[in-house]
C-alpha atoms as a PDB file:
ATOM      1  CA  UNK A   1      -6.248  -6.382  22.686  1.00  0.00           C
ATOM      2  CA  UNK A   2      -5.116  -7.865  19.286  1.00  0.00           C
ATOM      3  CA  UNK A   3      -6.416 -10.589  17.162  1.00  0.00           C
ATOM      4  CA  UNK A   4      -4.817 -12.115  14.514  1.00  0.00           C
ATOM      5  CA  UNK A   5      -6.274 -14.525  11.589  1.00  0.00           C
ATOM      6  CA  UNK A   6      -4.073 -15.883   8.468  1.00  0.00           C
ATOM      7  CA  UNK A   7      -6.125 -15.526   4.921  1.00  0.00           C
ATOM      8  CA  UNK A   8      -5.651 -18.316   2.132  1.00  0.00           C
ATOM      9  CA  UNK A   9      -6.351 -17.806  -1.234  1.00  0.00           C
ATOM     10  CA  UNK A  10      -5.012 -19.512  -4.347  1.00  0.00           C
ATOM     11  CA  UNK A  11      -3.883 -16.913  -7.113  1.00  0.00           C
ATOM     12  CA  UNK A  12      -3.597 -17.174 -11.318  1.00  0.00           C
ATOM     13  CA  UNK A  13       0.043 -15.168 -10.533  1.00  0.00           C
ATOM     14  CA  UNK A  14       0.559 -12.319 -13.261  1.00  0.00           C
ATOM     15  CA  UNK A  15      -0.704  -9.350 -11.783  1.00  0.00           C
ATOM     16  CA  UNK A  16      -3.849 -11.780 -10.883  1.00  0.00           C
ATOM     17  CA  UNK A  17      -5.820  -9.333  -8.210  1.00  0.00           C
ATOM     18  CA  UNK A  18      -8.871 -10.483  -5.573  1.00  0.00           C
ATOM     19  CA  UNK A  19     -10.353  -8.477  -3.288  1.00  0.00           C
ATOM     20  CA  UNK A  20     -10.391  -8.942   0.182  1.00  0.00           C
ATOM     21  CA  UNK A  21     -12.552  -6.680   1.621  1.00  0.00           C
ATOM     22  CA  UNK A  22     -15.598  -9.460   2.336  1.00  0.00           C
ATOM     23  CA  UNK A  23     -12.706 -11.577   4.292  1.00  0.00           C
ATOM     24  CA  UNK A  24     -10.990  -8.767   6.222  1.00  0.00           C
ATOM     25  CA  UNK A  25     -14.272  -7.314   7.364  1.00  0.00           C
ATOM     26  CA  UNK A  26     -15.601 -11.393   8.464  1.00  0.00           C
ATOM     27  CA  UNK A  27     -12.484 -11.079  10.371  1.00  0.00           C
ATOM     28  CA  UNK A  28     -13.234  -7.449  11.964  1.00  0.00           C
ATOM     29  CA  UNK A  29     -16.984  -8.934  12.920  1.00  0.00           C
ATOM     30  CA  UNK A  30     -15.127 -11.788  14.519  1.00  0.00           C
ATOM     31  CA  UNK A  31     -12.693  -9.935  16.693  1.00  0.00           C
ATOM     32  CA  UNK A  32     -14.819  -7.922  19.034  1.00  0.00           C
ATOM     33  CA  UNK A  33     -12.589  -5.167  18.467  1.00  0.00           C
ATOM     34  CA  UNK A  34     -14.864  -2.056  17.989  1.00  0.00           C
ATOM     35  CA  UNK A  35     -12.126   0.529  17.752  1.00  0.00           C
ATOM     36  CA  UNK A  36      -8.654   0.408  16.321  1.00  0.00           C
ATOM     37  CA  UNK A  37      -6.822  -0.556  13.546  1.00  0.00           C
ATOM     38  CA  UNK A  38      -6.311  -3.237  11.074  1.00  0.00           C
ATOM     39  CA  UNK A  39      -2.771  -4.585   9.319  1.00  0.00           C
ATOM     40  CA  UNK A  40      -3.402  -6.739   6.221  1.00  0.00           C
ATOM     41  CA  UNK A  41       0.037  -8.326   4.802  1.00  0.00           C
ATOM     42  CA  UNK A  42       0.859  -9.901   2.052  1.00  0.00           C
ATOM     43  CA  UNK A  43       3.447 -13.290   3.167  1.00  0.00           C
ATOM     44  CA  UNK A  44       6.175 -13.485   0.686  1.00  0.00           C
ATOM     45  CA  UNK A  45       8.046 -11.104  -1.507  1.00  0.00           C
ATOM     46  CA  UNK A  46       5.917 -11.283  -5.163  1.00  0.00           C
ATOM     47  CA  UNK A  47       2.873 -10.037  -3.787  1.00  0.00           C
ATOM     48  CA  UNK A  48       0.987  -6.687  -2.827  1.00  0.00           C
ATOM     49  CA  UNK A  49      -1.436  -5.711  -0.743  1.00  0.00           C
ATOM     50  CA  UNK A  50      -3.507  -2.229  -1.242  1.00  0.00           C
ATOM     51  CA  UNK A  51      -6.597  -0.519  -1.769  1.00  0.00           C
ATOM     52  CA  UNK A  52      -8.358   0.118  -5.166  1.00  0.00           C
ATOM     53  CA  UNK A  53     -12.013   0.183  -6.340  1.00  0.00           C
ATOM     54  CA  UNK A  54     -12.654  -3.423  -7.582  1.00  0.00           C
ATOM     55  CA  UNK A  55     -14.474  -2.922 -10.533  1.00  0.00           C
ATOM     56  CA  UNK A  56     -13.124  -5.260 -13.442  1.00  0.00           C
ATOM     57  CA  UNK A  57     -12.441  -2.116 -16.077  1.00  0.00           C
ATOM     58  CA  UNK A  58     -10.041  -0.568 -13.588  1.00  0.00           C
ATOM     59  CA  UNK A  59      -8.588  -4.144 -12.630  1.00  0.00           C
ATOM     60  CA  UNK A  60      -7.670  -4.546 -15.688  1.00  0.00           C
ATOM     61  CA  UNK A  61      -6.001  -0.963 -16.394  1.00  0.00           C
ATOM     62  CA  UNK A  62      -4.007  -1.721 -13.292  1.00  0.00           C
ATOM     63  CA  UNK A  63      -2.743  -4.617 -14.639  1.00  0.00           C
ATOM     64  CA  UNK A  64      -1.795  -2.597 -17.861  1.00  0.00           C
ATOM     65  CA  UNK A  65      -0.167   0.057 -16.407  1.00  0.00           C
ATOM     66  CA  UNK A  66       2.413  -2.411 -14.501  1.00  0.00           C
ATOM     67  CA  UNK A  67       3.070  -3.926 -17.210  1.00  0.00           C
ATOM     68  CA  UNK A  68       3.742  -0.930 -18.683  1.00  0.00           C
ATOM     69  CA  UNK A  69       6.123   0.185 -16.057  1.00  0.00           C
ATOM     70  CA  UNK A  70       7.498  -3.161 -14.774  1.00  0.00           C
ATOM     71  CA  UNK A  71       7.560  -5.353 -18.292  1.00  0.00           C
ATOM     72  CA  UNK A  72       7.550  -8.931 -17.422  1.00  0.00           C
ATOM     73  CA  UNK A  73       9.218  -9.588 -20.441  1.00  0.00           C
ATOM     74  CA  UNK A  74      12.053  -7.625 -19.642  1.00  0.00           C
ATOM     75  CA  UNK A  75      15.532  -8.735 -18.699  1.00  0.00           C
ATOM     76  CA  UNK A  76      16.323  -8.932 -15.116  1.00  0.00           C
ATOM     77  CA  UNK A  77      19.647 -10.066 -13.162  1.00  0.00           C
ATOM     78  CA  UNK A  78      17.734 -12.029 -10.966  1.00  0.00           C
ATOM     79  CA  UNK A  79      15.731 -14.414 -13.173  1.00  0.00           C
ATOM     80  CA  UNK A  80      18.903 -14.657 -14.689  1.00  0.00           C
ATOM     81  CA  UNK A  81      21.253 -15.704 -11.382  1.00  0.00           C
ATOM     82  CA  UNK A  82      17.619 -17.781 -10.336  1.00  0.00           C
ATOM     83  CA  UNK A  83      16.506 -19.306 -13.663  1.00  0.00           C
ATOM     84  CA  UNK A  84      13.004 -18.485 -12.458  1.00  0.00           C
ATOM     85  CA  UNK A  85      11.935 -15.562 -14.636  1.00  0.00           C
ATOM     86  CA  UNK A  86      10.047 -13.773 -12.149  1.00  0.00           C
ATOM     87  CA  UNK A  87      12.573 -10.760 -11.506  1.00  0.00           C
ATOM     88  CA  UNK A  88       9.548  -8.147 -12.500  1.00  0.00           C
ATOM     89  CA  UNK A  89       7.372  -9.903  -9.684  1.00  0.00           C
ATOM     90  CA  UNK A  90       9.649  -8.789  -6.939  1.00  0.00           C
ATOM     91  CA  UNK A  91      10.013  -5.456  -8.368  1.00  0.00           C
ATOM     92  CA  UNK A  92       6.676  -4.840  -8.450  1.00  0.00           C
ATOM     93  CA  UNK A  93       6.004  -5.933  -5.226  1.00  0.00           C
ATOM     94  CA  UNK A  94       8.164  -3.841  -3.301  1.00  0.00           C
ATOM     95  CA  UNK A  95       7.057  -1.073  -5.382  1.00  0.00           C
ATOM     96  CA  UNK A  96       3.579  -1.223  -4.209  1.00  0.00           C
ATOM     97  CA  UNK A  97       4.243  -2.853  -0.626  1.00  0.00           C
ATOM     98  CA  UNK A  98       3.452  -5.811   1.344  1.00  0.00           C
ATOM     99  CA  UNK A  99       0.644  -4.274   3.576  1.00  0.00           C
ATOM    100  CA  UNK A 100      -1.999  -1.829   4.188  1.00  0.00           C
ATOM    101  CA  UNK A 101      -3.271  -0.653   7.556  1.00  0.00           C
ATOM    102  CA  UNK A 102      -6.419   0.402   8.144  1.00  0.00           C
ATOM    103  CA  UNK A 103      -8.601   2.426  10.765  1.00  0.00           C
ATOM    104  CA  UNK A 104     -11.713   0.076  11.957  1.00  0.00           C
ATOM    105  CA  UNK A 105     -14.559   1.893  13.781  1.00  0.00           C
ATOM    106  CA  UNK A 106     -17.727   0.910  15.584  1.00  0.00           C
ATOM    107  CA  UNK A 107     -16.384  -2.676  14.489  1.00  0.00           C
ATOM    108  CA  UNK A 108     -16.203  -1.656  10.974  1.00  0.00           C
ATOM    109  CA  UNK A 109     -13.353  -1.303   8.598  1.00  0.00           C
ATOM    110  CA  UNK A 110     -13.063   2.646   7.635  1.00  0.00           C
ATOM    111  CA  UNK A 111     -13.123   2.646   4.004  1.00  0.00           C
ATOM    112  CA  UNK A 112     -14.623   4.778   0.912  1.00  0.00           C
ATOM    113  CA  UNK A 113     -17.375   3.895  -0.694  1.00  0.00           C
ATOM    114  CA  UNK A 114     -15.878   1.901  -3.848  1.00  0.00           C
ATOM    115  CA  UNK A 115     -12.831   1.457  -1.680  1.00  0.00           C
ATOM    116  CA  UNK A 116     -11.855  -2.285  -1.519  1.00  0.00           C
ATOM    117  CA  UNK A 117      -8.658  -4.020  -0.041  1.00  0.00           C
ATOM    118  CA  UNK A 118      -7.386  -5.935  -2.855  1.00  0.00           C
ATOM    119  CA  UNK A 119      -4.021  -8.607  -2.512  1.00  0.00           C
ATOM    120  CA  UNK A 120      -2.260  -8.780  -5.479  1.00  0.00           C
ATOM    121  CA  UNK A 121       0.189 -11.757  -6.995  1.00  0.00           C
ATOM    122  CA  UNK A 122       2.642 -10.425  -9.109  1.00  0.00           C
ATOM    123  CA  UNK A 123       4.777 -13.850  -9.160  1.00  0.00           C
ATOM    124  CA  UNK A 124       4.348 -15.830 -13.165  1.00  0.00           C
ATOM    125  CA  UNK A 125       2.396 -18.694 -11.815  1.00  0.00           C
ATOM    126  CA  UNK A 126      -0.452 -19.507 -10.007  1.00  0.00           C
ATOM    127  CA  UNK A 127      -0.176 -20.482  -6.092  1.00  0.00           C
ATOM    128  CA  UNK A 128      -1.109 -20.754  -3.140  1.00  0.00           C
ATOM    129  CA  UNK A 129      -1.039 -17.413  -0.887  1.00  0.00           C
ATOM    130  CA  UNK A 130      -1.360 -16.470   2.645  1.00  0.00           C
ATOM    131  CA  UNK A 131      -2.084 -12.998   3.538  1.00  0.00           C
ATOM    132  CA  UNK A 132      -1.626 -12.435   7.948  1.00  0.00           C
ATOM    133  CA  UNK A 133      -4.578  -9.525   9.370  1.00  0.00           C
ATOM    134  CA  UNK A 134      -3.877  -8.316  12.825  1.00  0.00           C
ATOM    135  CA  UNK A 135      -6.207  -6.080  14.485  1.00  0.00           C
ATOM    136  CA  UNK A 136      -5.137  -4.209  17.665  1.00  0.00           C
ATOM    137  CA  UNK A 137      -7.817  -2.122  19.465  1.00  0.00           C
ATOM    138  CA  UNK A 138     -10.531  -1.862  22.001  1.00  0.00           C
ATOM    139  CA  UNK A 139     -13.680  -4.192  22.644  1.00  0.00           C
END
């Protein structure tokens, strides 16, 4: 069987990150599947989806660190053919990925202990997000 549910959050943009774990696993509970897996994807092309322990030090050493490696103050062709100045957003993005999937057993999303599924909005402004979770396994 599969089951499929669309997420919507509203983001601060910037490397803003939420977690996700709370929603994905109301999601699990709701599809009867009890074992099988779990896609979560981020919709559009400035945002990530992955797994990191939520814990506001690391969050915001995360956030450093791409900034360090993807500068959003640095020059990119594409703000400059788009005017939008969100060339590092994109890059970043694909970088990490759009998606994470997941093993889900006895109902229950497979994860570490300080293990959450996190979406992150690398775009420069705040918005509206959707993030799609499909879940494909066995009642």
């Amino acid at each position: 069987m599969t089951y499929s549910r669309t997420i919507k959050i509203t983001t601060k943009g910037f490397s803003d990150i939420i977690d996700l774990t709370h929603l994905v696993d109301d999601i699990i509970s709701q599809s009867g599947v009890n074992e099988g897996i779990v896609n979560i994807s981020a919709i559009g092309s400035t945002a990530s989806i992955t797994t990191m322990e939520f814990e506001p030090a690391l969050v915001e050493d995360f956030r450093e660190k791409l900034e360090q490696l993807i500068s959003s103050r640095e020059h990119s062709r594409h703000s400059e053919t788009w005017g939008d100045d969100n060339g590092f957003s994109h890059m970043r993005a694909s970088l990490l990925g759009p998606g994470v999937t997941m093993p889900v057993s006895s109902g229950r999303l497979v994860r570490g202990t300080w293990q959450q599924v996190v979406y992150i909005d690398h775009d420069n402004r705040s918005r509206d997000r959707e993030i799609f979770v499909q879940l494909i396994g066995e009642q």
